[in-house]
PDB file of N, CA and C in Angstrom:
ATOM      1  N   UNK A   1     -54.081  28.850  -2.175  1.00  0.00           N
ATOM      2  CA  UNK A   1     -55.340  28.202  -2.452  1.00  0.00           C
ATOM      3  C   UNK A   1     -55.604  27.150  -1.376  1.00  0.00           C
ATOM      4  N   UNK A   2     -56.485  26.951  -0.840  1.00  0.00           N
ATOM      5  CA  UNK A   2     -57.305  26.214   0.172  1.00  0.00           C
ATOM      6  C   UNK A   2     -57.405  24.669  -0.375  1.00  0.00           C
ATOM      7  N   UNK A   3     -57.343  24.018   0.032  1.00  0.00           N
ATOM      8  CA  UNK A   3     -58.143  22.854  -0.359  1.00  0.00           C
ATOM      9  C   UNK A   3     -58.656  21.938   0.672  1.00  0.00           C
ATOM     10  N   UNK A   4     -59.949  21.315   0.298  1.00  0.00           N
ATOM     11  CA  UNK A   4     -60.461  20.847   1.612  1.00  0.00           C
ATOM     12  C   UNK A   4     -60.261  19.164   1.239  1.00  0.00           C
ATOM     13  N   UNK A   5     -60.291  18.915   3.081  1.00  0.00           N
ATOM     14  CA  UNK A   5     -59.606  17.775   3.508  1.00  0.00           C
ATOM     15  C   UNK A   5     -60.558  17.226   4.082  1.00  0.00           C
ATOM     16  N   UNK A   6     -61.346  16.022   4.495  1.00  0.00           N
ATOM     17  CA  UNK A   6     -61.938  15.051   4.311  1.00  0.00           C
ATOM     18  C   UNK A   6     -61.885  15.385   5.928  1.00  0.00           C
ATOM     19  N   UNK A   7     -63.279  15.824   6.694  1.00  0.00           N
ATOM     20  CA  UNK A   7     -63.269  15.904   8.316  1.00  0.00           C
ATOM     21  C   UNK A   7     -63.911  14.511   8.824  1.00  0.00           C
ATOM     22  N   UNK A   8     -62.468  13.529   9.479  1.00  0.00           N
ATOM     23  CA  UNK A   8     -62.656  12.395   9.657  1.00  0.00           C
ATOM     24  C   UNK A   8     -63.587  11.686  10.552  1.00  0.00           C
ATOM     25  N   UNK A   9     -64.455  12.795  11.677  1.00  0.00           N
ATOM     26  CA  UNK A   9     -65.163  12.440  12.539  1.00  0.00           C
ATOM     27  C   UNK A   9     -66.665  12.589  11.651  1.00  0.00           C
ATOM     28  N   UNK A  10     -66.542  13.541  10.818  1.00  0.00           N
ATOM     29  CA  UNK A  10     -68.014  13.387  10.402  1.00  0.00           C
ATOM     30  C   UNK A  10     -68.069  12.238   9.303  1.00  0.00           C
ATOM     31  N   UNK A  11     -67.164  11.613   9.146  1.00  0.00           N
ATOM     32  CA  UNK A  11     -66.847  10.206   8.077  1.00  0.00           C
ATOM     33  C   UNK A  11     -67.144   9.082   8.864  1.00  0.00           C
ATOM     34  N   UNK A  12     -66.705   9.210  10.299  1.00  0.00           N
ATOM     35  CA  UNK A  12     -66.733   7.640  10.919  1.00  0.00           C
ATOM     36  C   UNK A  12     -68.293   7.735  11.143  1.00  0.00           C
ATOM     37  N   UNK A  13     -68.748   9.060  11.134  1.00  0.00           N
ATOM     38  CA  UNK A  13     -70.408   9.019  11.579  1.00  0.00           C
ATOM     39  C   UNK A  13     -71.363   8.964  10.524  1.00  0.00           C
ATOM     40  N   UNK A  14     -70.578   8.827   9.551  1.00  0.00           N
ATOM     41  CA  UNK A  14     -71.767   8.317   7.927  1.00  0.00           C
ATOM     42  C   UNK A  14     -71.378   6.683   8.583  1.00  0.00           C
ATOM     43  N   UNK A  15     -70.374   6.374   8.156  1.00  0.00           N
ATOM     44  CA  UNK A  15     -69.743   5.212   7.991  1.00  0.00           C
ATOM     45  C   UNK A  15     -70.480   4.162   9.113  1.00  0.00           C
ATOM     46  N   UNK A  16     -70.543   4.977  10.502  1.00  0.00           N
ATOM     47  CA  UNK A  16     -71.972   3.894  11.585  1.00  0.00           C
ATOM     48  C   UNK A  16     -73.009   4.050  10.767  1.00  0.00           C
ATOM     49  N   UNK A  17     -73.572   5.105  10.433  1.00  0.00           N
ATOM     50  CA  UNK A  17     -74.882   5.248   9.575  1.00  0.00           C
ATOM     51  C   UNK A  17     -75.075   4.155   8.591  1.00  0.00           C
ATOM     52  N   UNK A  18     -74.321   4.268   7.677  1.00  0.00           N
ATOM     53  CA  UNK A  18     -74.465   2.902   6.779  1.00  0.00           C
ATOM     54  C   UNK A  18     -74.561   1.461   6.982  1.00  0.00           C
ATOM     55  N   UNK A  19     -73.541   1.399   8.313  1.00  0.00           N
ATOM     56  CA  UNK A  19     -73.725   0.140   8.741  1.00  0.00           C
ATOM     57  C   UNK A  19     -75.107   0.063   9.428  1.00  0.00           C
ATOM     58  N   UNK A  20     -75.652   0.827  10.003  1.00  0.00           N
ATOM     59  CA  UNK A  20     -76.766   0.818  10.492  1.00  0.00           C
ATOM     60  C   UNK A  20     -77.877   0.246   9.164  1.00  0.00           C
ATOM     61  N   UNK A  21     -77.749   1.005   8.138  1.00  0.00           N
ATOM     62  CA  UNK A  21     -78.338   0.686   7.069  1.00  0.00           C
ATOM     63  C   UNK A  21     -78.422  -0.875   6.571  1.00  0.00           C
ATOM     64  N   UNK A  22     -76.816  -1.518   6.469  1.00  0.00           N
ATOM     65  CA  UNK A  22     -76.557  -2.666   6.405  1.00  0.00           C
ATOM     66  C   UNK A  22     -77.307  -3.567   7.106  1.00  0.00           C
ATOM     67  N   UNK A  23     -77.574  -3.183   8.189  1.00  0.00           N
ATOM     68  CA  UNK A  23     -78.371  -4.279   8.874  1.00  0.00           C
ATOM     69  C   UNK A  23     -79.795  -4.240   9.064  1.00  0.00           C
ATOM     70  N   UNK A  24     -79.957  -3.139   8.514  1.00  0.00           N
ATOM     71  CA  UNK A  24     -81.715  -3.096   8.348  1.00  0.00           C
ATOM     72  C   UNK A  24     -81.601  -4.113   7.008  1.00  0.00           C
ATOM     73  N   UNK A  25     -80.738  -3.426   6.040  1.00  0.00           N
ATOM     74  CA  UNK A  25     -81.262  -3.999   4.678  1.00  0.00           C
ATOM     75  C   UNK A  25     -81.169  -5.629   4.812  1.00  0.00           C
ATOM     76  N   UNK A  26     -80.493  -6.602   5.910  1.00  0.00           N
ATOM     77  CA  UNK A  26     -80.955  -7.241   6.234  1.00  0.00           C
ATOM     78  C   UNK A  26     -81.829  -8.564   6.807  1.00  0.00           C
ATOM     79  N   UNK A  27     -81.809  -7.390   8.102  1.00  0.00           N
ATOM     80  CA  UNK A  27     -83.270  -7.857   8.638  1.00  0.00           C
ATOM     81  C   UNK A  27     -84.392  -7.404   8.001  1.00  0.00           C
ATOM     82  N   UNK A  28     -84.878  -6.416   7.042  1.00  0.00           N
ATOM     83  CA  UNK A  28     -86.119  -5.920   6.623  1.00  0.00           C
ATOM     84  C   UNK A  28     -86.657  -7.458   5.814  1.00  0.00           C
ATOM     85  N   UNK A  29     -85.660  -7.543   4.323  1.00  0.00           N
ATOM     86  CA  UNK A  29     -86.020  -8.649   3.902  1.00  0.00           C
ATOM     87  C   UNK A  29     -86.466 -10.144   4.435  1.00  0.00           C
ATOM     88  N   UNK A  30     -85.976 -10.433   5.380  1.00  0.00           N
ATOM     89  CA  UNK A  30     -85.530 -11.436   6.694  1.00  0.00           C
ATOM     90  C   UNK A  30     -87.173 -11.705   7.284  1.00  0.00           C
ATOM     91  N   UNK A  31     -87.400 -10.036   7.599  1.00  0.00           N
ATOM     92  CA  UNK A  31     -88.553 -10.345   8.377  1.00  0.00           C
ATOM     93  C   UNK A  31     -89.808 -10.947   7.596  1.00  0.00           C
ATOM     94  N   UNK A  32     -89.763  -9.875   6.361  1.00  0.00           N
ATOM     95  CA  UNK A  32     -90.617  -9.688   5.548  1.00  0.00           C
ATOM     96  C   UNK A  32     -90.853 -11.751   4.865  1.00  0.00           C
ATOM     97  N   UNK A  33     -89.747 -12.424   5.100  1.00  0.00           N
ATOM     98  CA  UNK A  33     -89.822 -13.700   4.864  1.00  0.00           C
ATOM     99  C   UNK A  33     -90.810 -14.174   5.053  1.00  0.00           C
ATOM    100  N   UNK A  34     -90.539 -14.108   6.658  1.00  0.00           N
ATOM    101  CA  UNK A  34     -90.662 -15.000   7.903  1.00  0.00           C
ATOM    102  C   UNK A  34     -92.641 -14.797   7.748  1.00  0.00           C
ATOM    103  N   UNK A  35     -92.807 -13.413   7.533  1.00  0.00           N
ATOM    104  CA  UNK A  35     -94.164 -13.171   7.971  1.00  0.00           C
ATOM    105  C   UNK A  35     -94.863 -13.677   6.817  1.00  0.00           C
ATOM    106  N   UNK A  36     -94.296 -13.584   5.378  1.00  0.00           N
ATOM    107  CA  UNK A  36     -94.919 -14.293   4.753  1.00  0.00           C
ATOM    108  C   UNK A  36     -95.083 -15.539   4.193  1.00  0.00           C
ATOM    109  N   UNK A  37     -94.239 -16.164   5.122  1.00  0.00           N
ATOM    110  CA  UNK A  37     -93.989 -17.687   5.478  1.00  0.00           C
ATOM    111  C   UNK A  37     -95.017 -18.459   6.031  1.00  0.00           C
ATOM    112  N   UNK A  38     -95.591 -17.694   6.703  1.00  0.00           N
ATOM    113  CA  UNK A  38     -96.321 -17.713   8.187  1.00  0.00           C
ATOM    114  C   UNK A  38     -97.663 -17.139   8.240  1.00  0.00           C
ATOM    115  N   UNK A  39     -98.546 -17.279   7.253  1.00  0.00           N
ATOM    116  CA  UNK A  39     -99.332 -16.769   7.222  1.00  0.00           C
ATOM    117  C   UNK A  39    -100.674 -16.960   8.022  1.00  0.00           C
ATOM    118  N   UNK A  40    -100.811 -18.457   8.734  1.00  0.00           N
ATOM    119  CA  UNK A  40    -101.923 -19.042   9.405  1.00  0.00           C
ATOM    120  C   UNK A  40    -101.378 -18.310  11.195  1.00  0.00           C
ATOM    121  N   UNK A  41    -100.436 -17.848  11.549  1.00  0.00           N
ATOM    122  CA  UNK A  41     -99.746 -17.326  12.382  1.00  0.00           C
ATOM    123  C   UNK A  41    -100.860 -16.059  13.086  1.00  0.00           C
ATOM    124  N   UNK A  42    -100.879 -16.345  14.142  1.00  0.00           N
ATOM    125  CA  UNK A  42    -101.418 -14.967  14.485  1.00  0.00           C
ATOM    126  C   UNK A  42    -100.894 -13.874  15.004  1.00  0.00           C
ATOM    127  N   UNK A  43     -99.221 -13.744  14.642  1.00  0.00           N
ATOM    128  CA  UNK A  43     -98.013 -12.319  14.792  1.00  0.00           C
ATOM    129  C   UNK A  43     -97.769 -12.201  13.121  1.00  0.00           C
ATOM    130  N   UNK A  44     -98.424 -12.683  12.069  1.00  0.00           N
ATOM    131  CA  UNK A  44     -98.331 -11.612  10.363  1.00  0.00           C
ATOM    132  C   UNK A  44     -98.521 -10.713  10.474  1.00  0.00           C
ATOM    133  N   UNK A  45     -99.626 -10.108  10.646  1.00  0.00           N
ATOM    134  CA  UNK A  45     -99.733  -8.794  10.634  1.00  0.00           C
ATOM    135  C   UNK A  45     -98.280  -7.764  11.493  1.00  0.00           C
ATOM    136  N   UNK A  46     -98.633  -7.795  12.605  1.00  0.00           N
ATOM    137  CA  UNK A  46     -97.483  -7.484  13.502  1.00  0.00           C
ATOM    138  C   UNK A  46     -95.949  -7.374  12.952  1.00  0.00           C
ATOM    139  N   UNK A  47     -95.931  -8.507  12.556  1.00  0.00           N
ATOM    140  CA  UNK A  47     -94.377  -8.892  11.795  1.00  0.00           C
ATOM    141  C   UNK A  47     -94.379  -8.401  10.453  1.00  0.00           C
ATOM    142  N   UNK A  48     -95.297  -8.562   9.906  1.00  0.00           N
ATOM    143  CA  UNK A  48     -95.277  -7.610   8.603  1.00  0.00           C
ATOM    144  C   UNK A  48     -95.002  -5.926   8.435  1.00  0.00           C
ATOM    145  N   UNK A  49     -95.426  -5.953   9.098  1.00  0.00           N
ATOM    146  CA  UNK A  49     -95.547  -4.241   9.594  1.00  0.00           C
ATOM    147  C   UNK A  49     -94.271  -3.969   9.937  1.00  0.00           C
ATOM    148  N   UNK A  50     -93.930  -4.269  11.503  1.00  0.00           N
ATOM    149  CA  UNK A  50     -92.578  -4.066  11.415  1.00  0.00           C
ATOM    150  C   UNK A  50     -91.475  -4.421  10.150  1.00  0.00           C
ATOM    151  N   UNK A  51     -91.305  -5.627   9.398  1.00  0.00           N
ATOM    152  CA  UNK A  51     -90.486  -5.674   8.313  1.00  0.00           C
ATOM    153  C   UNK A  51     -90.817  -4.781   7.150  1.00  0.00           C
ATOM    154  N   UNK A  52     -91.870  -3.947   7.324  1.00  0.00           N
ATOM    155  CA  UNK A  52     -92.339  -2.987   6.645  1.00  0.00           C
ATOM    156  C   UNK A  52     -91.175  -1.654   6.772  1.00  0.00           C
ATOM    157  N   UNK A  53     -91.518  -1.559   8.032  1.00  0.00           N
ATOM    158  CA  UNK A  53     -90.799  -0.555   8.877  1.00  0.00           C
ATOM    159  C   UNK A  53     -89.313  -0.461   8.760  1.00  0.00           C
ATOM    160  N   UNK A  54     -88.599  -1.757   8.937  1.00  0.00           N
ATOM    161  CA  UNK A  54     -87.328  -1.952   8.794  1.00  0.00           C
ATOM    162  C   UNK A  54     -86.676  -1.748   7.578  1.00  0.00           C
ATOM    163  N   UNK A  55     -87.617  -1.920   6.502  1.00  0.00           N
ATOM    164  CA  UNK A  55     -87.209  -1.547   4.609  1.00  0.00           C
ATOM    165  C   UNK A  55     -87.375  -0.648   5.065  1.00  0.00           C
ATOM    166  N   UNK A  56     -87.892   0.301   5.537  1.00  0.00           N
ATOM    167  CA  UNK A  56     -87.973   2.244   5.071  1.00  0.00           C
ATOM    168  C   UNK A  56     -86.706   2.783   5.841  1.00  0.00           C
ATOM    169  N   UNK A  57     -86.456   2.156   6.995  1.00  0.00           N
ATOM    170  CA  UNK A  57     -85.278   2.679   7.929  1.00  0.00           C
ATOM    171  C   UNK A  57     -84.038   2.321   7.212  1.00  0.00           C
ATOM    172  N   UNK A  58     -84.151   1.093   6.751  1.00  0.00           N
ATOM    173  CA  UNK A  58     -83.177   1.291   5.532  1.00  0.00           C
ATOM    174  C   UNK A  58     -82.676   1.935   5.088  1.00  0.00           C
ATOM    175  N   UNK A  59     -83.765   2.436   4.108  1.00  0.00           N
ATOM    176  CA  UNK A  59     -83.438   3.165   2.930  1.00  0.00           C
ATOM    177  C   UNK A  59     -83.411   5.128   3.195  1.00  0.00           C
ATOM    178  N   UNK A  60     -83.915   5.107   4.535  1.00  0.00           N
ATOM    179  CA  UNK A  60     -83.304   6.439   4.872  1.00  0.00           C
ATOM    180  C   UNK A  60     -81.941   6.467   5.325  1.00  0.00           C
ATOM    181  N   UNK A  61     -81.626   5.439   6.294  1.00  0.00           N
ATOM    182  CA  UNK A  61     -80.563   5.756   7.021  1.00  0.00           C
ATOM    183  C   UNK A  61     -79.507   4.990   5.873  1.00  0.00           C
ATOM    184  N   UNK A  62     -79.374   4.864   4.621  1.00  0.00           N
ATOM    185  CA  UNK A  62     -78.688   4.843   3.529  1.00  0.00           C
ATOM    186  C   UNK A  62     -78.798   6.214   2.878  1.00  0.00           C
ATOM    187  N   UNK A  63     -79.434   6.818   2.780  1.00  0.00           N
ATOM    188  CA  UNK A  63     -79.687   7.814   1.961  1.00  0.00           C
ATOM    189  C   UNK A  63     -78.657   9.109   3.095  1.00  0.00           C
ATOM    190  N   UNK A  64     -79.046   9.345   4.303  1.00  0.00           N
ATOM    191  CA  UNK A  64     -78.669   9.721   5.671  1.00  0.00           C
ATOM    192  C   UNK A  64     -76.845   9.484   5.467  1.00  0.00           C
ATOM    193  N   UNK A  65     -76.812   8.130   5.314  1.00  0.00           N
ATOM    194  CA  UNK A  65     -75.240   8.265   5.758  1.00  0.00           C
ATOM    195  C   UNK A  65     -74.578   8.457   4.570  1.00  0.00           C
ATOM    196  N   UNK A  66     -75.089   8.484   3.237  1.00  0.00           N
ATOM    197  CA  UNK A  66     -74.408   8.548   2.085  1.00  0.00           C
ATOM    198  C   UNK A  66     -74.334  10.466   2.152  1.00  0.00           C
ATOM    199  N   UNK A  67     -75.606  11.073   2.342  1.00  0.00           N
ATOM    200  CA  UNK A  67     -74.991  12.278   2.554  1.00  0.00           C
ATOM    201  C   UNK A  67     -74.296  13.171   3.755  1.00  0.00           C
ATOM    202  N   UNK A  68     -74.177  12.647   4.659  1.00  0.00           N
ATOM    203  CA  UNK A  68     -73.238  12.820   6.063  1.00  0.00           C
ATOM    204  C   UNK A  68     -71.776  12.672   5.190  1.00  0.00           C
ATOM    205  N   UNK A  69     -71.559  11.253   4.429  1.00  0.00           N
ATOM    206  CA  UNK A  69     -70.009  11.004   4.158  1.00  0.00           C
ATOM    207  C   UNK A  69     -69.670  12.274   2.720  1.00  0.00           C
ATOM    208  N   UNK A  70     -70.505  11.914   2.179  1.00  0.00           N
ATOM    209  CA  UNK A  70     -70.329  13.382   0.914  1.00  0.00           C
ATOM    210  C   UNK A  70     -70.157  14.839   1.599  1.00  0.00           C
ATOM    211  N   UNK A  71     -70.962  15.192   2.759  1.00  0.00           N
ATOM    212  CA  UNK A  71     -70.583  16.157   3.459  1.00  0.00           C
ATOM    213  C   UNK A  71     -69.542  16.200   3.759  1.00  0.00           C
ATOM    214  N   UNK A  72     -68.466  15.590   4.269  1.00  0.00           N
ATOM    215  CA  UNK A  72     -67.435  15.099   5.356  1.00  0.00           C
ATOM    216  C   UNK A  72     -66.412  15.659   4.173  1.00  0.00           C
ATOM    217  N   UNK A  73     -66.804  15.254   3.000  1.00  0.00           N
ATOM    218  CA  UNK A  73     -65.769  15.218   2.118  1.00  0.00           C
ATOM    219  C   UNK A  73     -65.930  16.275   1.173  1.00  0.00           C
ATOM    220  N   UNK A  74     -66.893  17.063   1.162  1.00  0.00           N
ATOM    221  CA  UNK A  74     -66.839  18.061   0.052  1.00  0.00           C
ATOM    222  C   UNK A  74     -67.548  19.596   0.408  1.00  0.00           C
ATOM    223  N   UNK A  75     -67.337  19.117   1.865  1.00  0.00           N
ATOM    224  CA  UNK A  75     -68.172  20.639   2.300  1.00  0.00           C
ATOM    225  C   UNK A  75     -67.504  21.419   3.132  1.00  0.00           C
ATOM    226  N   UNK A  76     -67.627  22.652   2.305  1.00  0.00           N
ATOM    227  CA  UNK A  76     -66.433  23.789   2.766  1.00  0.00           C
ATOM    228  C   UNK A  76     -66.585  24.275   4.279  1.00  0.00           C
ATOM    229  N   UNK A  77     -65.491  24.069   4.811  1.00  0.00           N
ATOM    230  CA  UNK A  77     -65.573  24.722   6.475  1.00  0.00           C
ATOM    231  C   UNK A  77     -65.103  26.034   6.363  1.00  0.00           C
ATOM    232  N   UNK A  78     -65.538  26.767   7.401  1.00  0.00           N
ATOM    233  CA  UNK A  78     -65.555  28.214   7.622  1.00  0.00           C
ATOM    234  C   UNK A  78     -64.722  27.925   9.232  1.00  0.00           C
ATOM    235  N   UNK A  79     -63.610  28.579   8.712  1.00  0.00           N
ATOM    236  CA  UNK A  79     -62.803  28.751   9.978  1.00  0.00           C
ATOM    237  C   UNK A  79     -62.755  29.758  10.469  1.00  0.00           C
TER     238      UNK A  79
END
């Protein structure tokens, strides 16, 4: 019987992914502060948008590395 073993390169490459995630999640909030801190400012808009941007990259590249590492670990290779 076979059993599968955890392919460690496609693990370290969720594992950047998430951290990638980590640091959107953030700067998204961070930005999203700042711009609405700042509202007489004439970079809100601008800055809003982008901290807009930075929550969605987030929450893909969480979603992204959570299934890269579930791959890594539960998906059958064909040798």
């Amino acid at each position: 019987m076979k059993t599968n073993k955890t392919d460690k390169n496609i693990l370290v490459k969720g594992v950047k992914v998430i951290g990638i995630s980590a640091g959107c999640m953030f700067l998204g909030p961070t930005l999203i502060y700042i711009a609405l801190t700042n509202k007489e400012k004439p970079l809100y808009i601008p800055i809003l948008i982008i901290a807009i941007i930075v929550c969605v990259l987030a929450i893909f590249f969480a979603f992204k590395g959570i299934n890269t590492i579930l791959d890594s670990m539960f998906k059958k290779k064909n040798y």
